[in-house]
C-alpha atoms as a PDB file:
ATOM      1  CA  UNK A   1       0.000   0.000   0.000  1.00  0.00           C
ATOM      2  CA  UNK A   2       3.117   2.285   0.378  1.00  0.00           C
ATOM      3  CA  UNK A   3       4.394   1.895  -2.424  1.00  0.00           C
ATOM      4  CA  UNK A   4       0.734   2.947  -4.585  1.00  0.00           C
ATOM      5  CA  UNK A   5       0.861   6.130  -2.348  1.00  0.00           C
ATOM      6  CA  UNK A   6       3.824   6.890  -2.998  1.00  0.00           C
ATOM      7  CA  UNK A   7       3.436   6.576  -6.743  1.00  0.00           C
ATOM      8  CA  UNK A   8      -0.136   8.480  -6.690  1.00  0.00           C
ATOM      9  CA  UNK A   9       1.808  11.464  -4.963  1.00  0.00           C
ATOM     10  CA  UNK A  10       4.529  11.237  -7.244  1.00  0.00           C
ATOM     11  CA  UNK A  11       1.879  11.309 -10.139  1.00  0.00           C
ATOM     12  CA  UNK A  12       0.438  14.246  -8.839  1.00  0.00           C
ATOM     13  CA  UNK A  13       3.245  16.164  -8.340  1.00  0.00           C
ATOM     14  CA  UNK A  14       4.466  15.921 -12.103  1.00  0.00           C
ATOM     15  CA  UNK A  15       0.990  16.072 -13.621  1.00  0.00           C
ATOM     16  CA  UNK A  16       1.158  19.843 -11.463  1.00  0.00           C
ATOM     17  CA  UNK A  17       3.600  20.722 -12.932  1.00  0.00           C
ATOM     18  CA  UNK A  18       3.693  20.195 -16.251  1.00  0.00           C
ATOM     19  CA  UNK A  19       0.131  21.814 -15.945  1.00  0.00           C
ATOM     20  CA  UNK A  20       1.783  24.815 -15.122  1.00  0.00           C
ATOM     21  CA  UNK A  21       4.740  24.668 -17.117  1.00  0.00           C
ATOM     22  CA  UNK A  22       2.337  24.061 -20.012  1.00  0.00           C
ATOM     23  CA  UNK A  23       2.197  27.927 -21.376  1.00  0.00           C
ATOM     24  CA  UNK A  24       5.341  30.231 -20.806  1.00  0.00           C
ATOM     25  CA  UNK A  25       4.610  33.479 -19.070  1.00  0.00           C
ATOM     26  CA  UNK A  26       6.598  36.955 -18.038  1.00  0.00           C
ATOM     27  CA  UNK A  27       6.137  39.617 -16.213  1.00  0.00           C
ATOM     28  CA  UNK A  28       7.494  43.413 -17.092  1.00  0.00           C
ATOM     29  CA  UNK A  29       7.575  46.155 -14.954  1.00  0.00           C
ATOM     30  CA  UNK A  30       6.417  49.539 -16.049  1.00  0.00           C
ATOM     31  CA  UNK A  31       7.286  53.031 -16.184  1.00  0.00           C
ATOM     32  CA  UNK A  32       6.359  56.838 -16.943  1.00  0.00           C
ATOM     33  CA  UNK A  33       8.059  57.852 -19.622  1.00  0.00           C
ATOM     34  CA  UNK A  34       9.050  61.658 -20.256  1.00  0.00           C
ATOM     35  CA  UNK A  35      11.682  63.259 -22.636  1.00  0.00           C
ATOM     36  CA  UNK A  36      14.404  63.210 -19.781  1.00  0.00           C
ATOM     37  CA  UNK A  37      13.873  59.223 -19.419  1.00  0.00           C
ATOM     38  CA  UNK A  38      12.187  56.883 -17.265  1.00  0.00           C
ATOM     39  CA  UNK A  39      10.116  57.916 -14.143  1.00  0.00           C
ATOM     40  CA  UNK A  40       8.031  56.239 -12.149  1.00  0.00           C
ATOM     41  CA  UNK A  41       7.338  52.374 -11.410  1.00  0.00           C
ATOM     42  CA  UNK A  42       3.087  52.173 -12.294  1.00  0.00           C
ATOM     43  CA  UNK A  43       3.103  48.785 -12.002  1.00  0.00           C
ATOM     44  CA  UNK A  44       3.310  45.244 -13.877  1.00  0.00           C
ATOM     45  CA  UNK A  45       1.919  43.796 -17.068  1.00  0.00           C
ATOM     46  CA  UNK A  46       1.717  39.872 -17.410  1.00  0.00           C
ATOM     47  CA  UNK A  47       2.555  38.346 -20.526  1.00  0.00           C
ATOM     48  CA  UNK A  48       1.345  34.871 -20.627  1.00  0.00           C
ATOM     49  CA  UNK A  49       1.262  32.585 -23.925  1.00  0.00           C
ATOM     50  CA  UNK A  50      -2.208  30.349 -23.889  1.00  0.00           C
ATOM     51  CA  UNK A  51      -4.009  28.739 -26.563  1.00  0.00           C
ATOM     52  CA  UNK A  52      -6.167  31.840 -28.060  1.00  0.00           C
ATOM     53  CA  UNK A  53      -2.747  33.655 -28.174  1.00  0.00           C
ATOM     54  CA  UNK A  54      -0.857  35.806 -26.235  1.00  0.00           C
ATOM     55  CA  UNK A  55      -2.647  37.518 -22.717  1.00  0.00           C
ATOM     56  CA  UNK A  56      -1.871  40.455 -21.466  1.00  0.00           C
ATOM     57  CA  UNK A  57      -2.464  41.453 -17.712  1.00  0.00           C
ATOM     58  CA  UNK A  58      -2.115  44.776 -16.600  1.00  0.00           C
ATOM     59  CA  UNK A  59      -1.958  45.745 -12.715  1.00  0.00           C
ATOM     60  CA  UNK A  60      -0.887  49.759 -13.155  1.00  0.00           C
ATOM     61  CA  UNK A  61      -2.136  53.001 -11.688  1.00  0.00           C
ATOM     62  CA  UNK A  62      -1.433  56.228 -11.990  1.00  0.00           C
ATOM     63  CA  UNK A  63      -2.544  56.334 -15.739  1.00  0.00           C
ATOM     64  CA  UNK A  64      -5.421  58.804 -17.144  1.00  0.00           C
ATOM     65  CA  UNK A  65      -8.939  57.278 -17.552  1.00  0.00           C
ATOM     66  CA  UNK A  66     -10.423  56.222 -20.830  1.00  0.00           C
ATOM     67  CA  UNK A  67      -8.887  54.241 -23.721  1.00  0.00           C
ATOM     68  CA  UNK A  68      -5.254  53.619 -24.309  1.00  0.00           C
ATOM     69  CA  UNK A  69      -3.029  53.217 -27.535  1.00  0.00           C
ATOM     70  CA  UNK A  70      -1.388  50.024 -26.087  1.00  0.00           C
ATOM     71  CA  UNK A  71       1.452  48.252 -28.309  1.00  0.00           C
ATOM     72  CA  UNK A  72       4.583  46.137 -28.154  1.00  0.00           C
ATOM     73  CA  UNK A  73       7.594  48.081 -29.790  1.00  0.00           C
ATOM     74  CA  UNK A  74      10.741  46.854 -31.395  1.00  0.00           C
ATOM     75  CA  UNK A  75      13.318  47.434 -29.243  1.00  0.00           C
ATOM     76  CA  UNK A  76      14.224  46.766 -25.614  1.00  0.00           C
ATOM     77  CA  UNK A  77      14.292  50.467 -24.584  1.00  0.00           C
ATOM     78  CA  UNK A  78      12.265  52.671 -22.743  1.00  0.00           C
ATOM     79  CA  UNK A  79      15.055  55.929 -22.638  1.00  0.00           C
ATOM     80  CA  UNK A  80      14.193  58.852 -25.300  1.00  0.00           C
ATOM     81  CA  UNK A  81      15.501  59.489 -28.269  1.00  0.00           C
ATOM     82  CA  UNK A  82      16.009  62.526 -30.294  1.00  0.00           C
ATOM     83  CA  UNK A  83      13.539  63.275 -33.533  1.00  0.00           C
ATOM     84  CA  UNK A  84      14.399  66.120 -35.409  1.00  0.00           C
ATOM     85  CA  UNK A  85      16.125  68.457 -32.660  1.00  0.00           C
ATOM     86  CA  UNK A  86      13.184  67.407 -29.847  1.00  0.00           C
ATOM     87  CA  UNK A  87      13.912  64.976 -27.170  1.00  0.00           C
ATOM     88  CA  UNK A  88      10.865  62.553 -27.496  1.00  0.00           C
ATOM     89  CA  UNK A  89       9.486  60.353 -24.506  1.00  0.00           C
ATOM     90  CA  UNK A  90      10.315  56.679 -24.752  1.00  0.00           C
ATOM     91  CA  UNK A  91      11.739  57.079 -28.525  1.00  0.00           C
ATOM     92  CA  UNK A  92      14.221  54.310 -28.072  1.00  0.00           C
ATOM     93  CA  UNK A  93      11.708  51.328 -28.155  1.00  0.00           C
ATOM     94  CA  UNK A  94      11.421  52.449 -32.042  1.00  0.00           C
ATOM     95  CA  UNK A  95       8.182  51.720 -33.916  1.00  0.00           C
ATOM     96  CA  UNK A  96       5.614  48.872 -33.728  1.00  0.00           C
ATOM     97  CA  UNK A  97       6.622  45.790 -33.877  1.00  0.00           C
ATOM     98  CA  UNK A  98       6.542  44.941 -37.786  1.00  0.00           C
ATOM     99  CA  UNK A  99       8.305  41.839 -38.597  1.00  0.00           C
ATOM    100  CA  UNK A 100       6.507  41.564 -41.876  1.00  0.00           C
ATOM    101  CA  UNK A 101       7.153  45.234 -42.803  1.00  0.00           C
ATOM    102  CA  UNK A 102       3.456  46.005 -43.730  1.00  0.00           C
ATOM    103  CA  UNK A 103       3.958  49.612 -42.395  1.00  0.00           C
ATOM    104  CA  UNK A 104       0.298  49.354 -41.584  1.00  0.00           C
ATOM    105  CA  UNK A 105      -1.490  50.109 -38.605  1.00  0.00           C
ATOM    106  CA  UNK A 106      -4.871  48.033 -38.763  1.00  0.00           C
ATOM    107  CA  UNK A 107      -5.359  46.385 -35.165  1.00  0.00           C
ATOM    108  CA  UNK A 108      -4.618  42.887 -33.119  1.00  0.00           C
ATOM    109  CA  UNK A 109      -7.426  40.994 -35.274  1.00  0.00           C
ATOM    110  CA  UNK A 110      -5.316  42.358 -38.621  1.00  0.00           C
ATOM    111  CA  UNK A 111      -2.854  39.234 -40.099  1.00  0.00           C
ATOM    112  CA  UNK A 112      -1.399  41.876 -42.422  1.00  0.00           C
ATOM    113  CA  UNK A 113      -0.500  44.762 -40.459  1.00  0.00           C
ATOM    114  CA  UNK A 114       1.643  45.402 -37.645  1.00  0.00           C
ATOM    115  CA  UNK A 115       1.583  42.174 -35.180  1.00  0.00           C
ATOM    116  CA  UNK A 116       2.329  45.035 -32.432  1.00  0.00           C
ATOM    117  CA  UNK A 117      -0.834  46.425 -32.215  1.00  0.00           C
ATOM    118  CA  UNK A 118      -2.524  45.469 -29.119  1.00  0.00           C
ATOM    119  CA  UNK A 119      -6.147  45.832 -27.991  1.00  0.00           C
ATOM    120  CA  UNK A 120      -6.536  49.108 -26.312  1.00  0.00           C
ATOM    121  CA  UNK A 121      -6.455  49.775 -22.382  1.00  0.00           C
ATOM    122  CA  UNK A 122      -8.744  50.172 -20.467  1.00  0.00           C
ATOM    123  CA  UNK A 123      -8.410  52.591 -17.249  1.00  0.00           C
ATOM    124  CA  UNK A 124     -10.736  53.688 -14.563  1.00  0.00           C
ATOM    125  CA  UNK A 125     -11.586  56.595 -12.731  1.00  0.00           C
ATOM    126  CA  UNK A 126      -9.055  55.500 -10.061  1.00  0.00           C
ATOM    127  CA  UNK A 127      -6.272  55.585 -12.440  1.00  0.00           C
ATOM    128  CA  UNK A 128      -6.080  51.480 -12.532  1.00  0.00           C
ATOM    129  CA  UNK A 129      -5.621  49.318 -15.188  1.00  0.00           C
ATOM    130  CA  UNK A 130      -6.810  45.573 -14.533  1.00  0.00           C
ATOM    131  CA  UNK A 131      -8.529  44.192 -17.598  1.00  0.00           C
ATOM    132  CA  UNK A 132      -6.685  41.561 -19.345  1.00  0.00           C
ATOM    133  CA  UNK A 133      -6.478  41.581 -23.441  1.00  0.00           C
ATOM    134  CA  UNK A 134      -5.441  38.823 -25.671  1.00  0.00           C
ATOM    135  CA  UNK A 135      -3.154  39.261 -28.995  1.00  0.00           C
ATOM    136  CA  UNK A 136      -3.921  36.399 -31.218  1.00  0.00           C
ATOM    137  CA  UNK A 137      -1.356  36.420 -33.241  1.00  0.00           C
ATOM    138  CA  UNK A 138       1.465  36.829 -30.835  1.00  0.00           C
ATOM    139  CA  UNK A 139       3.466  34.390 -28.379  1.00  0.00           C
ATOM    140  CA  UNK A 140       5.795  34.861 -25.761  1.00  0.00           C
ATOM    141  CA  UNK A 141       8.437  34.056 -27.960  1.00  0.00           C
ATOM    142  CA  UNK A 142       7.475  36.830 -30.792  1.00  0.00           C
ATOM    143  CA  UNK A 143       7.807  39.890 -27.790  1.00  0.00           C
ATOM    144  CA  UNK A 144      11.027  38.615 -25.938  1.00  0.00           C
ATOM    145  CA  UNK A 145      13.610  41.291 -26.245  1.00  0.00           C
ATOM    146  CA  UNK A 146      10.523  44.474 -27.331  1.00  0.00           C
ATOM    147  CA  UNK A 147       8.902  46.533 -25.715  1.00  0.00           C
ATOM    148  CA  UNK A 148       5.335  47.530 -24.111  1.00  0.00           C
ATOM    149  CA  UNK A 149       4.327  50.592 -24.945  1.00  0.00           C
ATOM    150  CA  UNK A 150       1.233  53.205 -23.931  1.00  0.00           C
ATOM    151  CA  UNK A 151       0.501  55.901 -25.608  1.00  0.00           C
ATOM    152  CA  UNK A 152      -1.419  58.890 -24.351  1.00  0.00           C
ATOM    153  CA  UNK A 153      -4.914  58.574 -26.046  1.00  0.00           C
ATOM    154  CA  UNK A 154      -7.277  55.592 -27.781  1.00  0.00           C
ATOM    155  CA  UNK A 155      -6.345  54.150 -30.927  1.00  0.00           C
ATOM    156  CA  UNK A 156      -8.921  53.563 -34.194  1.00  0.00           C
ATOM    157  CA  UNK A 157      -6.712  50.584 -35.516  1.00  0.00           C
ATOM    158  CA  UNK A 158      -5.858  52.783 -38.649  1.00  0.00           C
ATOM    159  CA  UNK A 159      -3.586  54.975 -40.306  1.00  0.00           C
ATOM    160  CA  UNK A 160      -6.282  57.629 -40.819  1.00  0.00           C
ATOM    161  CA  UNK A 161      -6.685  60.299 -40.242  1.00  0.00           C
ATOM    162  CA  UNK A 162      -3.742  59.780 -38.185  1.00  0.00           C
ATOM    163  CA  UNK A 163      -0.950  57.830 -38.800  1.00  0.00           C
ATOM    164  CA  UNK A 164      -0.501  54.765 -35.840  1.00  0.00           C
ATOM    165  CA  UNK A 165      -3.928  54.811 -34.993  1.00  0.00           C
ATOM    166  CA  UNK A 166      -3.866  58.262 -33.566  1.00  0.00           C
ATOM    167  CA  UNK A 167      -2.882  57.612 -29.776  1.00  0.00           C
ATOM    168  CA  UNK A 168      -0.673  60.421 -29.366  1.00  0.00           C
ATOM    169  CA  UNK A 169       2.297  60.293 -26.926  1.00  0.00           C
ATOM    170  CA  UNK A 170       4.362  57.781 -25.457  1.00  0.00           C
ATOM    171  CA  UNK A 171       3.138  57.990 -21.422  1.00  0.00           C
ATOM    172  CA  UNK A 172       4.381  54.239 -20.384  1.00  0.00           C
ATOM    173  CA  UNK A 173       6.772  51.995 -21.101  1.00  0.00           C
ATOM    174  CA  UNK A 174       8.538  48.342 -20.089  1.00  0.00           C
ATOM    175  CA  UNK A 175      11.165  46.488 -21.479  1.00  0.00           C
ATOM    176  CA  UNK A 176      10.402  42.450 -22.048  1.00  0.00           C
ATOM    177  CA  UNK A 177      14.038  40.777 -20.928  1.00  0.00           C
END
């Protein structure tokens, strides 16, 4: 009888944890961004592969209420960059990420624009961000070594009649290690 217990709690132990090793997942930590460089820690986002693609949990504050521009970048960087003689907040994480080169901006549902673009976020009154969003297209592996980017205002998931979706500045960034 031992020797079944033993092997049932032996069972159970590896069927755990290949149950949670089944989907990779990563946190990244999140900051203001401002032309002089990164500010403030607003919290974490959760990036977790599963079968309908790539979530996305947020637990910030300190953000403006309403709808978000909310994207993973290029590069690894949160530090500005210089554009034209301006320093500009968070300018080192570069552009959408746009391994295909489309140089379109047409949403997370899109197959044949940039596989950067994110569903928007969504923050209350209190300045919180909680709601989880999925990118179907994306996996873990796709965003190591980018970016997560929030821009100032909502996006329209076009390049009209502003380029990018129209979300205006840069307010919060995180690199994914």
């Amino acid at each position: 009888m031992k020797i079944s217990i033993e092997r049932l709690l032996v069972a159970t132990v590896l069927a755990a944890s290949l149950t949670s090793a089944a989907y990779a997942a990563d946190t990244v930590t999140m900051h203001l961004v401002t032309p002089e460089g990164t500010g403030d820690e607003i919290g974490t986002v959760t990036l977790e592969d599963t079968s309908g693609g790539l979530l996305i949990t947020p637990k910030l504050k300190g953000l403006s209420e309403g709808e978000h521009g909310f994207h993973v970048h290029q590069n690894p960087s949160c530090d500005p960059g210089d554009k034209e003689g301006t320093k500009v907040a968070g300018l080192a994480a570069g552009g959408h990420y746009d391994p295909n080169d489309t140089g379109k901006h047409l949403g997370p549902e899109a197959t044949d624009g940039h596989q950067g673009d994110l569903p928007t976020l969504t923050v209350g009154a209190d300045g919180m961000a909680t709601l989880p969003v999925t990118a179907p297209h994306l996996t873990l592996a796709d965003v190591k070594g980018r970016s997560v980017m929030i821009h100032a205002g909502g996006d329209n998931y076009s390049d009209t009649p502003s380029a990018l979706g129209g979300g205006g500045s840069r307010v919060a960034c995180g690199a994914i290690d």
